[in-house]
N, C-alpha and C. Protein backbone atom coordinates (compact mmCIF):
# COMPACT_ATOMS: atom_id res chain seq x y z
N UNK A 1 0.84 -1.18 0.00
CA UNK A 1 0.00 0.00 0.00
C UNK A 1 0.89 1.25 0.00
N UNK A 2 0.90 2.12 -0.65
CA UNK A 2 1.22 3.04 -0.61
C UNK A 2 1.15 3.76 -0.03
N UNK A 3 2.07 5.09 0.68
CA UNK A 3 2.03 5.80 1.81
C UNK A 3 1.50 7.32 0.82
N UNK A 4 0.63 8.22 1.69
CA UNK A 4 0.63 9.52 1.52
C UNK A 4 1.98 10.21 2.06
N UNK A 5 2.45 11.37 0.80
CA UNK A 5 3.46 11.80 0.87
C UNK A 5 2.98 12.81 1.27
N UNK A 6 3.46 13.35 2.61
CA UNK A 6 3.14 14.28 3.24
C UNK A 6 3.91 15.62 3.05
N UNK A 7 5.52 15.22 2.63
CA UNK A 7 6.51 16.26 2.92
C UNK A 7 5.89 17.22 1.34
N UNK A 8 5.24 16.66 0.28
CA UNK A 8 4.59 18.19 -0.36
C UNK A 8 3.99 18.64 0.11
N UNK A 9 2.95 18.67 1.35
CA UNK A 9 1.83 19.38 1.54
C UNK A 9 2.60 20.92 2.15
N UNK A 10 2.12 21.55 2.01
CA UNK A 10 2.23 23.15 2.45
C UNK A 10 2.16 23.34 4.16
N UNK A 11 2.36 22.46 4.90
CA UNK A 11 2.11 22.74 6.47
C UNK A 11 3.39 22.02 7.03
N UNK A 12 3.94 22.60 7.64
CA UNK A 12 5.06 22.32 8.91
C UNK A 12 4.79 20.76 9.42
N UNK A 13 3.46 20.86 10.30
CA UNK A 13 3.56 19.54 10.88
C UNK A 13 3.07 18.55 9.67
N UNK A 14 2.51 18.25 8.53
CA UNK A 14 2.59 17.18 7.78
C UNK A 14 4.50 16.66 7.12
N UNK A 15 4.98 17.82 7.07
CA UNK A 15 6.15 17.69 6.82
C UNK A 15 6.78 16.58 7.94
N UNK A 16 6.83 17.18 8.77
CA UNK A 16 7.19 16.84 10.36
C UNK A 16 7.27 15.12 9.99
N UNK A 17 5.71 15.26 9.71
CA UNK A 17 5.38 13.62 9.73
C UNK A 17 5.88 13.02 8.72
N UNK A 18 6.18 12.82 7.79
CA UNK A 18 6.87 12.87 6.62
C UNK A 18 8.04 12.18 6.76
N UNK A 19 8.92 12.95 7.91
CA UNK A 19 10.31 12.28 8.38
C UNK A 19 9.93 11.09 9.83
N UNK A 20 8.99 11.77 10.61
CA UNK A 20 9.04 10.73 11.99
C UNK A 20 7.63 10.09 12.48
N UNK A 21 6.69 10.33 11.58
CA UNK A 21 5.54 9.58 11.52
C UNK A 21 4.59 8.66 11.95
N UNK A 22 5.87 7.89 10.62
CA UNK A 22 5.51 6.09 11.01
C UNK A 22 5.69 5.85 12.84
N UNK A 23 5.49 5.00 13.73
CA UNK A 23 5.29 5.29 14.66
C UNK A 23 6.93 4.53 15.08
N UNK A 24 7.51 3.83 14.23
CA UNK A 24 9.01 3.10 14.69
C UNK A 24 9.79 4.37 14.95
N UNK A 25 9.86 5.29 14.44
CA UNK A 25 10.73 6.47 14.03
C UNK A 25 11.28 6.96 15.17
N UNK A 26 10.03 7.84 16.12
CA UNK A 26 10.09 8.46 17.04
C UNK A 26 10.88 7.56 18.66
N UNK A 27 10.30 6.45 18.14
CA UNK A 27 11.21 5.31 19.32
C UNK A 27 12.73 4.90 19.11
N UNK A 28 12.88 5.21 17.97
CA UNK A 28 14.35 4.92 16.94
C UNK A 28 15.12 6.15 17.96
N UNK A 29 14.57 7.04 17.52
CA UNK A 29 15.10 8.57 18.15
C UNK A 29 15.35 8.61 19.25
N UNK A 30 14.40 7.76 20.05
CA UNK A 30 14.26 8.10 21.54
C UNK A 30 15.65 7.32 22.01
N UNK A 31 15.59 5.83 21.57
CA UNK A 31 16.68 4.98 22.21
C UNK A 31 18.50 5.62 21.76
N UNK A 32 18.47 6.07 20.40
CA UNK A 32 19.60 6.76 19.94
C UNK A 32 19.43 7.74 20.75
N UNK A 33 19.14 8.88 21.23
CA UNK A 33 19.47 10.14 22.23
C UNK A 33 19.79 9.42 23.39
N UNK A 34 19.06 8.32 23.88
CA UNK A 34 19.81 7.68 25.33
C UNK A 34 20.49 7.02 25.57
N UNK A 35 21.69 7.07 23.97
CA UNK A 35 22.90 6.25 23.68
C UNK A 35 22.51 4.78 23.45
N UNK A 36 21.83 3.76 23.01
CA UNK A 36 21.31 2.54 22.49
C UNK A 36 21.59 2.92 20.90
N UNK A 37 22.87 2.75 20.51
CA UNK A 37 23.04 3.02 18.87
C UNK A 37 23.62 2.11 18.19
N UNK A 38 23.30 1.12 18.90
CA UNK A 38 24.05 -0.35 17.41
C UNK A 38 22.93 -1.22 17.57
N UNK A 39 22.77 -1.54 16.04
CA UNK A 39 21.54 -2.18 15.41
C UNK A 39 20.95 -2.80 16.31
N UNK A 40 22.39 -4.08 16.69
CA UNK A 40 21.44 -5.39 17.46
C UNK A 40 20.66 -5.05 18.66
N UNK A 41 21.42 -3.67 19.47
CA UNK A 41 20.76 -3.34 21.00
C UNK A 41 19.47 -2.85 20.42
N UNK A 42 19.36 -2.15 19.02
CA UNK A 42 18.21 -0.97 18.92
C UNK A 42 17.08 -2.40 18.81
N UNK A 43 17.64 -3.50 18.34
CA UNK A 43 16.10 -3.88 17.96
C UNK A 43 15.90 -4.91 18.99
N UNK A 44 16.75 -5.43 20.08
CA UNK A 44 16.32 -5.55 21.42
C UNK A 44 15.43 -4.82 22.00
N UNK A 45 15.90 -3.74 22.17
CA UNK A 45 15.27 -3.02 23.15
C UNK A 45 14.06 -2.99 22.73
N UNK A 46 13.72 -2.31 21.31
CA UNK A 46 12.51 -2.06 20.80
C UNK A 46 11.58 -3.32 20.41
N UNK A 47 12.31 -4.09 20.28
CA UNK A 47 11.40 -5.80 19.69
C UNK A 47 10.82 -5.70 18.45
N UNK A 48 11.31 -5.19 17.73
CA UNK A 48 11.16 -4.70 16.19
C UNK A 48 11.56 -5.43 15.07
N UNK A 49 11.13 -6.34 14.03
CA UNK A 49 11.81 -6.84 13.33
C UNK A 49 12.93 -6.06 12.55
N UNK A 50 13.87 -6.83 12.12
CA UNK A 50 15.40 -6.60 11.55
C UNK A 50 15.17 -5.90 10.18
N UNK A 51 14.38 -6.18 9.67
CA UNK A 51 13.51 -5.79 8.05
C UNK A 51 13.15 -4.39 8.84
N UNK A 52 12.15 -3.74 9.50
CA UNK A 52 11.62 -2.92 9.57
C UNK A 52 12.72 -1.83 10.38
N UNK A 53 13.57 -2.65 11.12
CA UNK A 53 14.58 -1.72 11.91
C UNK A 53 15.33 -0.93 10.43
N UNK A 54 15.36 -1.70 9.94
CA UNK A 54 16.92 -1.54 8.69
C UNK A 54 15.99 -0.52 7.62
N UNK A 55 14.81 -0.22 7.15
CA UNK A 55 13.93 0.42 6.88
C UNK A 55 14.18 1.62 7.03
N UNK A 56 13.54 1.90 8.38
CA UNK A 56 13.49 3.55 9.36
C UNK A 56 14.73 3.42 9.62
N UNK A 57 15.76 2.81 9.72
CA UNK A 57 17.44 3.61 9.99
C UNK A 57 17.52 4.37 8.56
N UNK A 58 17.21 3.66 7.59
CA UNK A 58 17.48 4.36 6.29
C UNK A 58 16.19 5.67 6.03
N UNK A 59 15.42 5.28 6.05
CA UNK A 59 14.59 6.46 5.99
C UNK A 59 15.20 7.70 6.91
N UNK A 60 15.63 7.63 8.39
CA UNK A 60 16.07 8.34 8.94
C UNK A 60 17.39 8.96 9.24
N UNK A 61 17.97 8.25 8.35
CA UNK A 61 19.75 8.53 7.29
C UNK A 61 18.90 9.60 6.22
N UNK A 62 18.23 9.05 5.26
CA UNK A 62 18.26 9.78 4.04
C UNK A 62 17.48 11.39 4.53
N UNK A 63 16.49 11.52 5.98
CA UNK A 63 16.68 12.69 6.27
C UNK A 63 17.00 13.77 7.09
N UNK A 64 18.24 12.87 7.11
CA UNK A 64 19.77 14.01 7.63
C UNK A 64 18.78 13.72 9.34
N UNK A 65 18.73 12.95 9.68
CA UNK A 65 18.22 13.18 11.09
C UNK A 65 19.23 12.14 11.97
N UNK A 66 19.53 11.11 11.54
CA UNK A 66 20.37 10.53 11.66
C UNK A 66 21.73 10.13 10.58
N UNK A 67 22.64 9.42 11.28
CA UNK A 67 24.03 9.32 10.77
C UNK A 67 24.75 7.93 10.81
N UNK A 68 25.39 7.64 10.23
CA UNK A 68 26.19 5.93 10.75
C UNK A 68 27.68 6.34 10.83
N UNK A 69 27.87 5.49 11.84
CA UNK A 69 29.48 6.16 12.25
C UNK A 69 30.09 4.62 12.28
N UNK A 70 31.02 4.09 11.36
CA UNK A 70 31.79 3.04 11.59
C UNK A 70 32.62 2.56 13.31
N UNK A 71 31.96 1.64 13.80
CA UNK A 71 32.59 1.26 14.91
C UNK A 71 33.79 -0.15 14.97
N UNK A 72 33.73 -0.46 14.13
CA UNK A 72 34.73 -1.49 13.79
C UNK A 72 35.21 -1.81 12.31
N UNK A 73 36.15 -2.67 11.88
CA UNK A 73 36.36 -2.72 10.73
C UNK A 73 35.46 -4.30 9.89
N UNK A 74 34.54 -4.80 10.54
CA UNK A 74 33.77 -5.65 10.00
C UNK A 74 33.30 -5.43 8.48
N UNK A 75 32.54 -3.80 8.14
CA UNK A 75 32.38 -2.85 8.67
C UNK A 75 30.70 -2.94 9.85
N UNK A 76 30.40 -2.43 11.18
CA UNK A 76 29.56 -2.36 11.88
C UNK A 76 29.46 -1.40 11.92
N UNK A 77 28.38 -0.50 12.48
CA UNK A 77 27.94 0.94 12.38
C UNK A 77 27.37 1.41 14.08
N UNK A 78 27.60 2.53 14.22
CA UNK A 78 26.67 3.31 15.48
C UNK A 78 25.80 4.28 14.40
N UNK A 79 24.64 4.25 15.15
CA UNK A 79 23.51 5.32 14.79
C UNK A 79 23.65 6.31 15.64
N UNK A 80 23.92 7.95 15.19
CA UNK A 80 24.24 9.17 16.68
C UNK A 80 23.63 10.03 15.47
N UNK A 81 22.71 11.08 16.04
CA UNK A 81 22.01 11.81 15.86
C UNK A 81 22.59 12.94 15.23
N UNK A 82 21.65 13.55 14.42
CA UNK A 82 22.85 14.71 13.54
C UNK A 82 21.96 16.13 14.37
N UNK A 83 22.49 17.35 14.26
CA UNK A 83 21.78 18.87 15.02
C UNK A 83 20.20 18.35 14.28
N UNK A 84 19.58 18.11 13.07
CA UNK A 84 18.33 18.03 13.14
C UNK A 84 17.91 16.85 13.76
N UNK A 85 18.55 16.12 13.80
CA UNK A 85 17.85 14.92 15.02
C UNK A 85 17.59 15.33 16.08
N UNK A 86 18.47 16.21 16.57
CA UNK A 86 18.67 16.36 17.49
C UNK A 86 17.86 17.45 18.55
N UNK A 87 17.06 18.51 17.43
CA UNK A 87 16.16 19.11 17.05
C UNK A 87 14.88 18.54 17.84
N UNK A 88 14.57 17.79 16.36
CA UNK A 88 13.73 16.51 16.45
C UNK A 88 13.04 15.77 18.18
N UNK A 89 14.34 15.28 19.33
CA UNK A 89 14.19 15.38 20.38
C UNK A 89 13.54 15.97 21.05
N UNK A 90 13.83 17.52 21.06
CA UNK A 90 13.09 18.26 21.34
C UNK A 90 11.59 18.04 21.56
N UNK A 91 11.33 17.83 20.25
CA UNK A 91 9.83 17.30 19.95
C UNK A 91 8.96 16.58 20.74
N UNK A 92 10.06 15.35 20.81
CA UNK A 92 9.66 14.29 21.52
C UNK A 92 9.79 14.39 23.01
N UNK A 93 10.62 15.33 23.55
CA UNK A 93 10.21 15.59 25.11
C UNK A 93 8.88 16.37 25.30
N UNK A 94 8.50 16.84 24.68
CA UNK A 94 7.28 17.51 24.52
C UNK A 94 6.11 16.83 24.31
N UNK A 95 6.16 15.73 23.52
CA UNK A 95 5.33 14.93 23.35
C UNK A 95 5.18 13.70 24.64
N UNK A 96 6.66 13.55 25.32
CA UNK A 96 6.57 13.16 26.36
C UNK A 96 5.92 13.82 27.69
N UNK A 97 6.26 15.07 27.75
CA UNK A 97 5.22 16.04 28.73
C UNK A 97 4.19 15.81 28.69
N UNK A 98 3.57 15.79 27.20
CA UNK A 98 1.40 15.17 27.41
C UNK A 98 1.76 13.87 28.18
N UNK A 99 2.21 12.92 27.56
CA UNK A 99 2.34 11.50 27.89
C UNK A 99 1.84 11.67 29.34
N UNK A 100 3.40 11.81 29.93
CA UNK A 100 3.23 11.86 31.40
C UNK A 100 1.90 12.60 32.39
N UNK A 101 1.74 13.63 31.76
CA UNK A 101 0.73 14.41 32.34
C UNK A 101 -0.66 13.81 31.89
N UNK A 102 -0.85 13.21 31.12
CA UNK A 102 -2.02 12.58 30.52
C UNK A 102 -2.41 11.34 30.74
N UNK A 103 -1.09 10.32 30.39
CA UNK A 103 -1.56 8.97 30.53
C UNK A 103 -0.63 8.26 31.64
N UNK A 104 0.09 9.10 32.42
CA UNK A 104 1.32 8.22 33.02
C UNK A 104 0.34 7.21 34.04
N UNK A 105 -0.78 7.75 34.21
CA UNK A 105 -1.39 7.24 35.86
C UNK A 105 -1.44 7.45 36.91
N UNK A 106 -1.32 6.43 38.23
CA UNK A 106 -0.60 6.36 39.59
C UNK A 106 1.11 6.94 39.42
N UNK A 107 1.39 5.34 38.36
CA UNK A 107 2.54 5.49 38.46
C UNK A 107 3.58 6.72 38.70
N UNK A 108 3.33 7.59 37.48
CA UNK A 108 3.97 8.33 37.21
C UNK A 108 4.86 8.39 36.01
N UNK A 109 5.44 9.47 35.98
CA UNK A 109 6.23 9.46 34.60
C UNK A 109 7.38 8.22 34.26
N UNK A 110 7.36 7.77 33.44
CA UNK A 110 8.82 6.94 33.90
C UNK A 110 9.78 7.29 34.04
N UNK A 111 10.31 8.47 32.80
CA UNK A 111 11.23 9.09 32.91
C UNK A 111 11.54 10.51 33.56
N UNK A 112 12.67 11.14 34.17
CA UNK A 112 12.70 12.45 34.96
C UNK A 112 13.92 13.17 33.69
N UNK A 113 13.59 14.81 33.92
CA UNK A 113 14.46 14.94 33.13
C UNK A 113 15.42 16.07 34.12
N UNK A 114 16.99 15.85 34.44
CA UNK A 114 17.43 16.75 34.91
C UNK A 114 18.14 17.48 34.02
N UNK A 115 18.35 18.99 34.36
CA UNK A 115 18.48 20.07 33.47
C UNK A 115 20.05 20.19 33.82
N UNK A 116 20.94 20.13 32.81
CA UNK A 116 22.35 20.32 33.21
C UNK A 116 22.78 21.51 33.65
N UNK A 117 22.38 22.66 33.24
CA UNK A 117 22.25 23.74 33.50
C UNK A 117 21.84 24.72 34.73
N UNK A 118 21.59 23.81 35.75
CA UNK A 118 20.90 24.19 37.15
C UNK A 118 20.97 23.03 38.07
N UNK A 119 20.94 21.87 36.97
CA UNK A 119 20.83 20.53 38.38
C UNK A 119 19.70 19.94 38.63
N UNK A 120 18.42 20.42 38.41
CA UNK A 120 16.84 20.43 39.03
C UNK A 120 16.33 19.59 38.03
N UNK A 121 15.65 18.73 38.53
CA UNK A 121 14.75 17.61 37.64
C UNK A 121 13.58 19.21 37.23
N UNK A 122 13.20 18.94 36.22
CA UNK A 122 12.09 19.83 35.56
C UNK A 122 11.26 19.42 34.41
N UNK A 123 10.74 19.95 33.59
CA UNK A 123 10.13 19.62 32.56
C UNK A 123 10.24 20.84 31.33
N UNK A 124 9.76 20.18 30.19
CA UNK A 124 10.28 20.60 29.04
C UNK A 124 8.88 22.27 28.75
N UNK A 125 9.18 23.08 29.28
CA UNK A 125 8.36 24.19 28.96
C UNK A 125 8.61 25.22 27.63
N UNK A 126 7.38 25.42 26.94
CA UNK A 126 7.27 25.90 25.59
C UNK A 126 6.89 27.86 25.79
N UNK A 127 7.97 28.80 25.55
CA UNK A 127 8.25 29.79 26.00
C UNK A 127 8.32 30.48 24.48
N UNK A 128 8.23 31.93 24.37
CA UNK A 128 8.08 32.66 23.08
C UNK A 128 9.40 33.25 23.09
N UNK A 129 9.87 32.95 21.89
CA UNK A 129 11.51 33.16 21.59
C UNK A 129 11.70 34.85 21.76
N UNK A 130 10.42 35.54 21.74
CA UNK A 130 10.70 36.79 21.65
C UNK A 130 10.67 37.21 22.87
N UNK A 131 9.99 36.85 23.82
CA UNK A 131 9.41 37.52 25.27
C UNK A 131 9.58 36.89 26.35
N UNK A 132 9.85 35.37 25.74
CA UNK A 132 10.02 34.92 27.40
C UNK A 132 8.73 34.00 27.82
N UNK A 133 8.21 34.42 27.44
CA UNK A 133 5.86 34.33 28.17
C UNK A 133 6.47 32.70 27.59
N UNK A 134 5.32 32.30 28.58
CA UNK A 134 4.49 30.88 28.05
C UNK A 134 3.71 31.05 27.30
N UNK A 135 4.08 29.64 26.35
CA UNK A 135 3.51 29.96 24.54
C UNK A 135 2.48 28.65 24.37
N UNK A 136 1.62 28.69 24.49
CA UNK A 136 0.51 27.50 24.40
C UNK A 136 -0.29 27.67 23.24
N UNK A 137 -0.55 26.80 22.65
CA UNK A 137 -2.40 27.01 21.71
C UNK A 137 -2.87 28.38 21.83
N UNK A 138 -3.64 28.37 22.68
CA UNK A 138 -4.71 29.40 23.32
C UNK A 138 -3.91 30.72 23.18
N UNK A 139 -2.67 30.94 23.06
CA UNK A 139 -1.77 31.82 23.28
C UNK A 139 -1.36 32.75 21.81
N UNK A 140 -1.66 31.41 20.97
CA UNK A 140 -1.30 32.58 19.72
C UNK A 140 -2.39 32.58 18.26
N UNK A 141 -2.19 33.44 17.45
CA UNK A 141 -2.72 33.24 16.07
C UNK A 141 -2.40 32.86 15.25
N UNK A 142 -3.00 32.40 14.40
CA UNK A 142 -2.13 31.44 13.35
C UNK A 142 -2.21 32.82 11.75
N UNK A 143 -1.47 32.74 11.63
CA UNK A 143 -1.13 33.73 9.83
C UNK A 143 -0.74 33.37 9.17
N UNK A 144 -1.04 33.50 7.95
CA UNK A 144 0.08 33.04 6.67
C UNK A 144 1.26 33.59 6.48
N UNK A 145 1.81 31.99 6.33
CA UNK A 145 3.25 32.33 6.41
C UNK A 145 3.97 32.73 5.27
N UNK A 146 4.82 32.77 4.84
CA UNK A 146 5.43 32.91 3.49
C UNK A 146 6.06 32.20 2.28
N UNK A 147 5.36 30.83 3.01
CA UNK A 147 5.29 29.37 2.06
C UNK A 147 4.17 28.67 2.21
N UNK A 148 3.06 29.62 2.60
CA UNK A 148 1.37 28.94 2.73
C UNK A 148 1.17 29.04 1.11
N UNK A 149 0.31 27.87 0.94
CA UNK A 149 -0.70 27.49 -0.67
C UNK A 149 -1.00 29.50 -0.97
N UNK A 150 -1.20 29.19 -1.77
CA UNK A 150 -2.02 30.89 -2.15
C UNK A 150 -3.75 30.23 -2.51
């Protein structure tokens, strides 16, 4: 079956999806940022077939989000994140903030995030590059941008 190609559509987040989507992607990302970057651990951890791992590494090579770095002379590879992967993260702590706040439960979050920068476990807050303010939904307007459809 064929996939809808999202990265023509005229909007940011279909793009978005385009590169991290499919739902393997974003877990690919997650285990590479927490250092899990050679094949055999990635598809342990994840329980992913070898076909579908080898797939989304390449899909996520060809967009510049990830990288392969020779670790031996077999040749074997590490997967380490390139600045738009790395980006990308971002994303996904954010998407982890609903998580936790939404579905964690009793339990709680699984993961804590401490801030290197201060020391303090905290969370990932969405702030306006210009002012500082907390930047939510409710917070702004949407305009055409200067690569919206006409």
């Amino acid at each position: 079956m064929q996939r809808t190609n999202f990265g023509e559509m005229a909007c940011s987040i279909a793009r978005t999806l385009d590169v991290i989507g499919e739902p393997w992607s974003p877990l690919i990302l997650r285990d590479v940022w927490a250092g899990v970057r050679r094949f055999d651990h990635l598809q342990a951890d994840l329980g992913i077939s070898r076909k579908v791992l080898t797939e989304r590494l390449g899909h996520l090579i060809d967009q510049g989000v990830l990288e392969r770095r020779p670790y031996d002379r077999r040749p074997r590879y590490e997967y380490h994140l390139t600045a738009k992967g790395a980006e990308l993260v971002d994303l996904l702590m954010v998407m982890a903030g609903w998580g936790d706040k939404w579905l964690a439960g009793d339990a709680g979050p699984p993961v804590l995030y401490r801030h290197h920068a201060c020391g303090e476990i905290s969370r990932v807050d969405l702030r306006c590059a210009h002012c500082d303010e907390s930047m939510h939904a409710g917070d702004v307007d949407l305009l055409p941008g200067p690569g919206a459809d006409t």
